[in-house]
PDB file of N, CA and C in Angstrom:
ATOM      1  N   UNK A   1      -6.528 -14.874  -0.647  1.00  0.00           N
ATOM      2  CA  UNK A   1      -6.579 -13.659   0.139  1.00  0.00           C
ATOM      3  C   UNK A   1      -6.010 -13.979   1.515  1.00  0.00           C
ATOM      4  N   UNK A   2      -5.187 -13.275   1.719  1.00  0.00           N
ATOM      5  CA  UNK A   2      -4.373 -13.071   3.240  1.00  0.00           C
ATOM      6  C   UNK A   2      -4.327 -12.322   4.359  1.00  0.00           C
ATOM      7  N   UNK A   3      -4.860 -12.254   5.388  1.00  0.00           N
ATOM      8  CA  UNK A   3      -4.577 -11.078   6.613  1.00  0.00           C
ATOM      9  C   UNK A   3      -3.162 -11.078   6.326  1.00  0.00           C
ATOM     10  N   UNK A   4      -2.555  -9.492   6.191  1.00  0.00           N
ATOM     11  CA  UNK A   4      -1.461  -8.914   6.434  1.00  0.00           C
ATOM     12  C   UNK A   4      -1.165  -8.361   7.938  1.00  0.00           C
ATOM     13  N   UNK A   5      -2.009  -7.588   7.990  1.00  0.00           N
ATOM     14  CA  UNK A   5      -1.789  -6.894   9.560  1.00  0.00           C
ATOM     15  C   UNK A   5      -3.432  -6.108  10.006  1.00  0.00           C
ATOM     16  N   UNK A   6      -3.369  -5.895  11.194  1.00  0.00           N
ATOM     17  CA  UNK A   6      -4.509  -5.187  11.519  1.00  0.00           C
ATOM     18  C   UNK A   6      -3.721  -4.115  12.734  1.00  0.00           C
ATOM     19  N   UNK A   7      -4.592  -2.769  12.221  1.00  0.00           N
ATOM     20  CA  UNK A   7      -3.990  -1.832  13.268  1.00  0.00           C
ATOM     21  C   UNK A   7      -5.733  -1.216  14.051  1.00  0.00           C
ATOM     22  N   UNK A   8      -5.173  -1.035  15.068  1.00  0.00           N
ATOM     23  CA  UNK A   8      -6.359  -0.471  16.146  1.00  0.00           C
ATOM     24  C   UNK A   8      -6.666   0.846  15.519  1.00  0.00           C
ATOM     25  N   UNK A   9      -7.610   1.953  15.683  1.00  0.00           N
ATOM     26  CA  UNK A   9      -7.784   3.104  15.622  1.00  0.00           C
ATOM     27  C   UNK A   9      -6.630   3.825  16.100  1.00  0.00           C
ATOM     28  N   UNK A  10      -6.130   5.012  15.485  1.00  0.00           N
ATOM     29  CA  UNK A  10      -4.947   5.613  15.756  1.00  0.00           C
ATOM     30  C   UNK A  10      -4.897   7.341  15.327  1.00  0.00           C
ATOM     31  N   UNK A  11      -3.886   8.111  16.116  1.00  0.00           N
ATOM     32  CA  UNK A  11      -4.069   9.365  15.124  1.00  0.00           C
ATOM     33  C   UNK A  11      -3.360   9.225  14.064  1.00  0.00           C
ATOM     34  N   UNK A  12      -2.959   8.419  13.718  1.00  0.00           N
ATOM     35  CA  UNK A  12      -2.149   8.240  12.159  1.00  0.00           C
ATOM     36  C   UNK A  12      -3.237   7.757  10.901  1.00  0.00           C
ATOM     37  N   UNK A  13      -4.476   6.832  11.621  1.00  0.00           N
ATOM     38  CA  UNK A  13      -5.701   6.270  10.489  1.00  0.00           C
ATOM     39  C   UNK A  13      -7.127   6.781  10.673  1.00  0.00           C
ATOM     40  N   UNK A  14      -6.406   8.460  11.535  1.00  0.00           N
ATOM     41  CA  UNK A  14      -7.532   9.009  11.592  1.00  0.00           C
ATOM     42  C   UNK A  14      -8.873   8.542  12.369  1.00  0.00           C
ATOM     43  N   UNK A  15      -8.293   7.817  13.389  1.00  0.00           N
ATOM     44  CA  UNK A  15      -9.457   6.896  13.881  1.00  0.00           C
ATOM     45  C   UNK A  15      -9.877   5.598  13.179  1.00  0.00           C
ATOM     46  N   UNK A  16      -9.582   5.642  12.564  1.00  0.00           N
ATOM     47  CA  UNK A  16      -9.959   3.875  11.487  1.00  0.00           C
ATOM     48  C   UNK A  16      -9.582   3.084  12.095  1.00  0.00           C
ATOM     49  N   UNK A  17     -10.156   2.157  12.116  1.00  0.00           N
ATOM     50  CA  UNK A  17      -9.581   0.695  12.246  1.00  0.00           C
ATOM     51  C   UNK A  17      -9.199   0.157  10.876  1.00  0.00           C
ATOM     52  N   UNK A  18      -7.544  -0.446  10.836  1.00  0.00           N
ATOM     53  CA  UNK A  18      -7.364  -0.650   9.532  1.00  0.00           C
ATOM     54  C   UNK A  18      -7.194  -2.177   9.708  1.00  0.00           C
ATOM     55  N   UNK A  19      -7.678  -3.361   8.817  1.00  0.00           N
ATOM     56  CA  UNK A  19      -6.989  -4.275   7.869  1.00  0.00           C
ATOM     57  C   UNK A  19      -6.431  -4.828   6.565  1.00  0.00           C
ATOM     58  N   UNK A  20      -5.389  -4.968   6.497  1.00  0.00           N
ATOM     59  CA  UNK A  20      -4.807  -5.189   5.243  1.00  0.00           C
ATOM     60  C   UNK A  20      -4.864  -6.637   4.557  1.00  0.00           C
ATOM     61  N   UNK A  21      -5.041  -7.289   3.525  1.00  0.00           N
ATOM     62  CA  UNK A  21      -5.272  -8.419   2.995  1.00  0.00           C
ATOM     63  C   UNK A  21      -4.370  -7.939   1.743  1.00  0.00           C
ATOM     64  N   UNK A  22      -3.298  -9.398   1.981  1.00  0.00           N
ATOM     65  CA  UNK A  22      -2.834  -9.169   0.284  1.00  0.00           C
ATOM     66  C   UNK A  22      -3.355 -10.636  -0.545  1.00  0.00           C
ATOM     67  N   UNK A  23      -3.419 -10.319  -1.507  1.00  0.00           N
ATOM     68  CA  UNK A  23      -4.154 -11.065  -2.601  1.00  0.00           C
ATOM     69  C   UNK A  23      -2.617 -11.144  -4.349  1.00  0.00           C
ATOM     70  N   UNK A  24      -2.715 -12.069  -4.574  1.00  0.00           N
ATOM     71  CA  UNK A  24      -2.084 -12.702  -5.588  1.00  0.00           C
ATOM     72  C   UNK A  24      -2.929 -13.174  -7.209  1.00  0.00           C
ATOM     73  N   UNK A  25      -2.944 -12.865  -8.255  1.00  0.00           N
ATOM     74  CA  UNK A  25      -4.239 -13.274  -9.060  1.00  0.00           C
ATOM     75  C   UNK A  25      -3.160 -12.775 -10.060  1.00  0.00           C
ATOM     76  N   UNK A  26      -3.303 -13.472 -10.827  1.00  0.00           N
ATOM     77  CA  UNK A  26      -2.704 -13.530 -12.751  1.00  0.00           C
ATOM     78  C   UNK A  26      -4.557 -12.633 -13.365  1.00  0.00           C
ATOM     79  N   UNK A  27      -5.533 -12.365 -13.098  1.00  0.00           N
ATOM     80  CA  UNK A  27      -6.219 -11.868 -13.131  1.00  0.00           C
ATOM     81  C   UNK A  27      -6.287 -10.039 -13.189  1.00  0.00           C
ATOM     82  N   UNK A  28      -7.006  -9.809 -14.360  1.00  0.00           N
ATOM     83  CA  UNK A  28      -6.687  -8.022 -14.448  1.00  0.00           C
ATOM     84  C   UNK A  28      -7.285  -7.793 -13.336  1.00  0.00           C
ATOM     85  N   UNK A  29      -6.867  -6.340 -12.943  1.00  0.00           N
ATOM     86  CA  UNK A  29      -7.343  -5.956 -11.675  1.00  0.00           C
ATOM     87  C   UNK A  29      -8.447  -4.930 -12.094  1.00  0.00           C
ATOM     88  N   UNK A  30      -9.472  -4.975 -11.285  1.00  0.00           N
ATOM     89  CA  UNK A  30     -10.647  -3.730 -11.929  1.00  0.00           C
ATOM     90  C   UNK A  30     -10.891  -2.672 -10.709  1.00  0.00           C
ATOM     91  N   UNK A  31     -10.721  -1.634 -10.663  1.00  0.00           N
ATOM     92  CA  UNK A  31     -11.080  -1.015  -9.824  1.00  0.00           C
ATOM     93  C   UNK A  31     -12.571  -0.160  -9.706  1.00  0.00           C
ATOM     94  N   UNK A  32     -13.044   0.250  -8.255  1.00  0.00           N
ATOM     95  CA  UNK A  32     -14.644   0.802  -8.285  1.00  0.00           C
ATOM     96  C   UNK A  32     -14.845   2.048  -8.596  1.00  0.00           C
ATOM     97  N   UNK A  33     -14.797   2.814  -9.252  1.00  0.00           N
ATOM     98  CA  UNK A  33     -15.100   3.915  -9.729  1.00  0.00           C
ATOM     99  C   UNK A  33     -15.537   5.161  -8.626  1.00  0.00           C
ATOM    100  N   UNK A  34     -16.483   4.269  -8.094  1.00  0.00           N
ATOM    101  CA  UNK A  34     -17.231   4.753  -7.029  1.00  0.00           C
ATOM    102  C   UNK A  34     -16.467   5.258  -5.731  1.00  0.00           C
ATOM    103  N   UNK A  35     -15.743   4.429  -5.915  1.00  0.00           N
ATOM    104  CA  UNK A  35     -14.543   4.492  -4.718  1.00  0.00           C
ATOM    105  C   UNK A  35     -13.420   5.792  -4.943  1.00  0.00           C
ATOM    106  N   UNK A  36     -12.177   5.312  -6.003  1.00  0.00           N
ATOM    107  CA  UNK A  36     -11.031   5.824  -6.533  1.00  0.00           C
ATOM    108  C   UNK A  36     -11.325   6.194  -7.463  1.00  0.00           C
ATOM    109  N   UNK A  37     -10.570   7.670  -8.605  1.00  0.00           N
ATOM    110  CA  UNK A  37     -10.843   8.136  -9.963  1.00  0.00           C
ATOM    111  C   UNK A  37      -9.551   7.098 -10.654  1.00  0.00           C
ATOM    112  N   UNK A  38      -8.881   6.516 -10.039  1.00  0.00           N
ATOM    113  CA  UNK A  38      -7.440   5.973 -10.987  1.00  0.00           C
ATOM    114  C   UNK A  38      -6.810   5.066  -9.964  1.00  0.00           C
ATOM    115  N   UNK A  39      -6.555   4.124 -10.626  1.00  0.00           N
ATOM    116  CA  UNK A  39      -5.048   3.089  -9.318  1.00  0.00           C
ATOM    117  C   UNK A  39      -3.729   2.999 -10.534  1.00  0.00           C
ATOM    118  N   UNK A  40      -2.939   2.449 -10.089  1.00  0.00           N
ATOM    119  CA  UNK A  40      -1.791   2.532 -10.766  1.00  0.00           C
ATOM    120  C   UNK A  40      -0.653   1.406  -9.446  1.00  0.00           C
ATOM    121  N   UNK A  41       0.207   0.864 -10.014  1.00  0.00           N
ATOM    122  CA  UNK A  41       0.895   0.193  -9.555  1.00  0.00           C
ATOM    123  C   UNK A  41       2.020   0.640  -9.156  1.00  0.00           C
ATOM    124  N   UNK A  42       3.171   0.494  -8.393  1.00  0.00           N
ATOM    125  CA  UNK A  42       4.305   1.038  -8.300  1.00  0.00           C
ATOM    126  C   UNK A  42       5.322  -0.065  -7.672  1.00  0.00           C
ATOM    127  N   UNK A  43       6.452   0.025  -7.742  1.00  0.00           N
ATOM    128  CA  UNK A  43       7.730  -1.245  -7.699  1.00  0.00           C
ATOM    129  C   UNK A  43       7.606  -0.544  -6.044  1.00  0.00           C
ATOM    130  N   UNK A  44       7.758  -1.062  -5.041  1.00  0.00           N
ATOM    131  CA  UNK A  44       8.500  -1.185  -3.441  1.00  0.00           C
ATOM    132  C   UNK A  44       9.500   0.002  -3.876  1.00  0.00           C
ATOM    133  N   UNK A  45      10.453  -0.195  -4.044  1.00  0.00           N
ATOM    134  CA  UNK A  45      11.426   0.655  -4.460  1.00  0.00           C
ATOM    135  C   UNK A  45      11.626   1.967  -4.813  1.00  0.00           C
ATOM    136  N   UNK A  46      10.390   2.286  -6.070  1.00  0.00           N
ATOM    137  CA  UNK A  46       9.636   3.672  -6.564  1.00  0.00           C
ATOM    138  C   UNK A  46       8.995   3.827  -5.411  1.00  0.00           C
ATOM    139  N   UNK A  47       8.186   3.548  -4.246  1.00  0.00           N
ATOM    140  CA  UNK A  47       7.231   3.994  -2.966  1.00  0.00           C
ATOM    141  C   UNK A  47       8.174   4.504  -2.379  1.00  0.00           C
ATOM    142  N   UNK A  48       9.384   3.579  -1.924  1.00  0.00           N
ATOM    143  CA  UNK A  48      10.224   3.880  -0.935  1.00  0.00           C
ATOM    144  C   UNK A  48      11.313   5.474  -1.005  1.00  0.00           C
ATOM    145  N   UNK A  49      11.822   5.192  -2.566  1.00  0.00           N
ATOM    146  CA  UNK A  49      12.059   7.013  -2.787  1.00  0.00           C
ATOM    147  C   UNK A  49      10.930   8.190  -2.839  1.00  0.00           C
ATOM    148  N   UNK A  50      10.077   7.955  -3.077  1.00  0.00           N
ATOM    149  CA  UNK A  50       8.860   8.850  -3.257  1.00  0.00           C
ATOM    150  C   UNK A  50       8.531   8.968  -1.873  1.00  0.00           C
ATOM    151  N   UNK A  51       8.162   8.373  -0.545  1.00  0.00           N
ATOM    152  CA  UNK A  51       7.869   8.397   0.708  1.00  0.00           C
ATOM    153  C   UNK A  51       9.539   9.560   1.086  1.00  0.00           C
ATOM    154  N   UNK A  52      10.844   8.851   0.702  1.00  0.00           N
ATOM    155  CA  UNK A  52      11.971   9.997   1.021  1.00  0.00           C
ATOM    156  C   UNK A  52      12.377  11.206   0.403  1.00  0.00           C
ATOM    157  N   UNK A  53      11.813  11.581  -0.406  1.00  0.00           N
ATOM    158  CA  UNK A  53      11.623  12.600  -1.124  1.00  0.00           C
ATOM    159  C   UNK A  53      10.649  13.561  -1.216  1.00  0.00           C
ATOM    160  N   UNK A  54       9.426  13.311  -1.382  1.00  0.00           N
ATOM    161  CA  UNK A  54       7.777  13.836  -0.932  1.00  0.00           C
ATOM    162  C   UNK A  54       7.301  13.365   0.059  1.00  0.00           C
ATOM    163  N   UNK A  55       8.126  13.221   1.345  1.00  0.00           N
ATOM    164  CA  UNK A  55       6.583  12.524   2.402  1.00  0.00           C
ATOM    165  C   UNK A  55       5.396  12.929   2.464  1.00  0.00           C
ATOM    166  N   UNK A  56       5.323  14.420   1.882  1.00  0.00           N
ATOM    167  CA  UNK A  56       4.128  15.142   2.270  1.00  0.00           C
ATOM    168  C   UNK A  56       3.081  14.599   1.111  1.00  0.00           C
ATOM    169  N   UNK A  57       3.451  14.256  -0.168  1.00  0.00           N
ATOM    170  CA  UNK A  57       2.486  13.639  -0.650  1.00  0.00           C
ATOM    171  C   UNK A  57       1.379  12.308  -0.267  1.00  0.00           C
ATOM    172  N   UNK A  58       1.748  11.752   0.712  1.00  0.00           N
ATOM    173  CA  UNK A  58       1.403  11.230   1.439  1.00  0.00           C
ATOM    174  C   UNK A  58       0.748  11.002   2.746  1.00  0.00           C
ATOM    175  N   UNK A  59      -0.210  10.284   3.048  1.00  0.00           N
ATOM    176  CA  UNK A  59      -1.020  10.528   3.993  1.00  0.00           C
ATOM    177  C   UNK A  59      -0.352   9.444   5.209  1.00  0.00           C
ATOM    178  N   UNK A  60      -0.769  10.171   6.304  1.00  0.00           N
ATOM    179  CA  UNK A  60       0.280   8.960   7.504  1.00  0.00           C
ATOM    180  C   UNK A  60      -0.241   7.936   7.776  1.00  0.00           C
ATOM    181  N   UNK A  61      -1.654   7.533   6.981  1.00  0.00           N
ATOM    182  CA  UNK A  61      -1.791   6.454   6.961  1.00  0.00           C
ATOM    183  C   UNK A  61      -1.432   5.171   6.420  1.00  0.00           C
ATOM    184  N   UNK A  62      -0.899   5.689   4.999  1.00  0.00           N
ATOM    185  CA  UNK A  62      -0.346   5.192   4.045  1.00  0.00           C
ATOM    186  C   UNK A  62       0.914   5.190   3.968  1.00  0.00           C
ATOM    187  N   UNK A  63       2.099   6.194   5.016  1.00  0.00           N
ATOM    188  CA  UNK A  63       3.105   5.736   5.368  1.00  0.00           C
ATOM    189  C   UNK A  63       3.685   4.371   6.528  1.00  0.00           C
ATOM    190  N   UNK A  64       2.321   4.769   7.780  1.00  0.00           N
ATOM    191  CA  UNK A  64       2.250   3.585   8.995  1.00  0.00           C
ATOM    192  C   UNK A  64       2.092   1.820   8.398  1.00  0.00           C
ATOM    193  N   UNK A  65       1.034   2.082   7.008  1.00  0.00           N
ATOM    194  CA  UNK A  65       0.420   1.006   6.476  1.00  0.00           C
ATOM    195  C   UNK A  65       1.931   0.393   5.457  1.00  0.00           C
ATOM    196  N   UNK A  66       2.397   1.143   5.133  1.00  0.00           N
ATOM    197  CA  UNK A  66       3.407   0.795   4.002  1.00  0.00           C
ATOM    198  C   UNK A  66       4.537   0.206   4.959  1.00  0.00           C
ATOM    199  N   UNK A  67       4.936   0.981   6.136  1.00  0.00           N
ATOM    200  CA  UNK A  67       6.366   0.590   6.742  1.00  0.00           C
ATOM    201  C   UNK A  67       5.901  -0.622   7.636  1.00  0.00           C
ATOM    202  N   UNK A  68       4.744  -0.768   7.832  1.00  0.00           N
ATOM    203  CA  UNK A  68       4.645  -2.168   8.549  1.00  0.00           C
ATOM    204  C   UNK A  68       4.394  -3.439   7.694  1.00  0.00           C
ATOM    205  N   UNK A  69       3.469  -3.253   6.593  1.00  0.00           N
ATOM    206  CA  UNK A  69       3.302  -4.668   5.435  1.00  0.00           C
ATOM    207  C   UNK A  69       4.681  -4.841   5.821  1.00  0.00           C
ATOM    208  N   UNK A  70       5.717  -3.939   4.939  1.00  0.00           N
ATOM    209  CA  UNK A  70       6.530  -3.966   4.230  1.00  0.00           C
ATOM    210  C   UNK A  70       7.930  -4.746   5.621  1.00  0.00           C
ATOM    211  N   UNK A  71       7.945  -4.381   6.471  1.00  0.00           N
ATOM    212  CA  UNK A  71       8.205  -5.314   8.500  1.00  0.00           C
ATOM    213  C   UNK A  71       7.747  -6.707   7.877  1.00  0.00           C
ATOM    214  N   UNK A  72       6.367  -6.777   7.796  1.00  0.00           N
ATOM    215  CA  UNK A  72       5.726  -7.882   8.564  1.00  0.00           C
ATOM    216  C   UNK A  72       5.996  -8.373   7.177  1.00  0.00           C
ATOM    217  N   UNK A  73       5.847  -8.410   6.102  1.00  0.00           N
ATOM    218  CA  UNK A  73       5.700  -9.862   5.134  1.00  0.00           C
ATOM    219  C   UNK A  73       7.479  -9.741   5.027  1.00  0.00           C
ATOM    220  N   UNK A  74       8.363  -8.982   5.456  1.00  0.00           N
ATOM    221  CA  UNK A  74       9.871  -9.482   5.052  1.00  0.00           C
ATOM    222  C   UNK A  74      10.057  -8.791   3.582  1.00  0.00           C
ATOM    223  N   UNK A  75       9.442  -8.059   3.065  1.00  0.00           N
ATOM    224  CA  UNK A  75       9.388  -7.686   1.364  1.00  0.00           C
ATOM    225  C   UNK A  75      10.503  -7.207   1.441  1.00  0.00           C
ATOM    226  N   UNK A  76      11.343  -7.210   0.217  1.00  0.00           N
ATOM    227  CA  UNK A  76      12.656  -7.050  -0.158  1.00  0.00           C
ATOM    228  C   UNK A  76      11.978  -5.397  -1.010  1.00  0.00           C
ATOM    229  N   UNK A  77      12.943  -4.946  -0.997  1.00  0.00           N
ATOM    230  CA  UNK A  77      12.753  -3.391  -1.946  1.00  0.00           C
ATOM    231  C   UNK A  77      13.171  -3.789  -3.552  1.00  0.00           C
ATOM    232  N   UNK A  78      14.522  -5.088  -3.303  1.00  0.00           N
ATOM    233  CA  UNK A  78      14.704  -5.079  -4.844  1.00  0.00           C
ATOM    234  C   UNK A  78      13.969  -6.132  -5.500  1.00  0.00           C
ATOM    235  N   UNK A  79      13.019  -6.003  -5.230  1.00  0.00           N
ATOM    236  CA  UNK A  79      11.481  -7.276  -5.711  1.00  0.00           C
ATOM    237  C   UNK A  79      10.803  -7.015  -6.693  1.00  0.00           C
ATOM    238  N   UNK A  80      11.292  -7.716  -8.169  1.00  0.00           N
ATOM    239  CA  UNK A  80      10.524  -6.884  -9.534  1.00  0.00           C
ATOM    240  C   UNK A  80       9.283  -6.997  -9.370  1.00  0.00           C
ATOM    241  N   UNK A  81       8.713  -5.895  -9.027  1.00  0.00           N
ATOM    242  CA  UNK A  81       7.072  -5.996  -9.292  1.00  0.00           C
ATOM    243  C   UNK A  81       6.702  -5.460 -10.681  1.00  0.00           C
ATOM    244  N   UNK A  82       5.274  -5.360 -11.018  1.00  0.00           N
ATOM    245  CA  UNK A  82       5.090  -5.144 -12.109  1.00  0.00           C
ATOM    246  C   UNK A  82       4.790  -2.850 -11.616  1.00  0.00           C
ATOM    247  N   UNK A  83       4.602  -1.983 -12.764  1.00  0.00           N
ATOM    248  CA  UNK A  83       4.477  -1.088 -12.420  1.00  0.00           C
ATOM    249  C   UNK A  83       3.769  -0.472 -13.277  1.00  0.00           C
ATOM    250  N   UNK A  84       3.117   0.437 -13.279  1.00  0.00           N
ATOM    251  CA  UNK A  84       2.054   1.030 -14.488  1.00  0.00           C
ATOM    252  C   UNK A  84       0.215   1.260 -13.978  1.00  0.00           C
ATOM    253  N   UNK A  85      -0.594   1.851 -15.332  1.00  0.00           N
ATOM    254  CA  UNK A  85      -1.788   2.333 -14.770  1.00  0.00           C
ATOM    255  C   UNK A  85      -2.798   0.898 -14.433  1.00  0.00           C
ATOM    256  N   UNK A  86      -3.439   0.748 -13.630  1.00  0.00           N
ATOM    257  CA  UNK A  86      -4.859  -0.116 -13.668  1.00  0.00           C
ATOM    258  C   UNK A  86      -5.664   0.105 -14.828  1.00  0.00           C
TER     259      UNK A  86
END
């Protein structure tokens, strides 16, 4: 597990204080029920047209959070990730 970035409270996180941790694991991923109804994966690439096409589907937190990881770790867009439901 990794600190990615930390952002102060903002009007973009709604007041949140956000930190991001990315994590690496050959391990299925389980998600909390309690939390989310569904996760699902998506390639850099699929985010990046979907953010230019629908921004509005999107919350500006999750655009601020996406365009900075995506700054700060150097991530390439043409980076095969894996893609599909949790």
């Amino acid at each position: 597990l990794k600190t990615s970035i930390k952002i102060s409270a903002c009007q973009e996180t709604y007041g949140e204080h956000v930190q991001v941790y990315i994590c690496v694991t050959d391990d299925a991923i389980k998600i909390n029920l309690e939390e989310i109804s569904e996760g699902a994966f998506f390639s850099l690439a699929q985010i990046q047209k979907e953010l230019s096409i629908n921004p509005a589907q999107f919350t500006s937190s999750f655009k601020l959070l996406f365009n900075q990881i995506r700054d700060a770790e150097n991530i390439s867009l043409n980076k095969i990730e894996f893609e599909g439901k949790i």
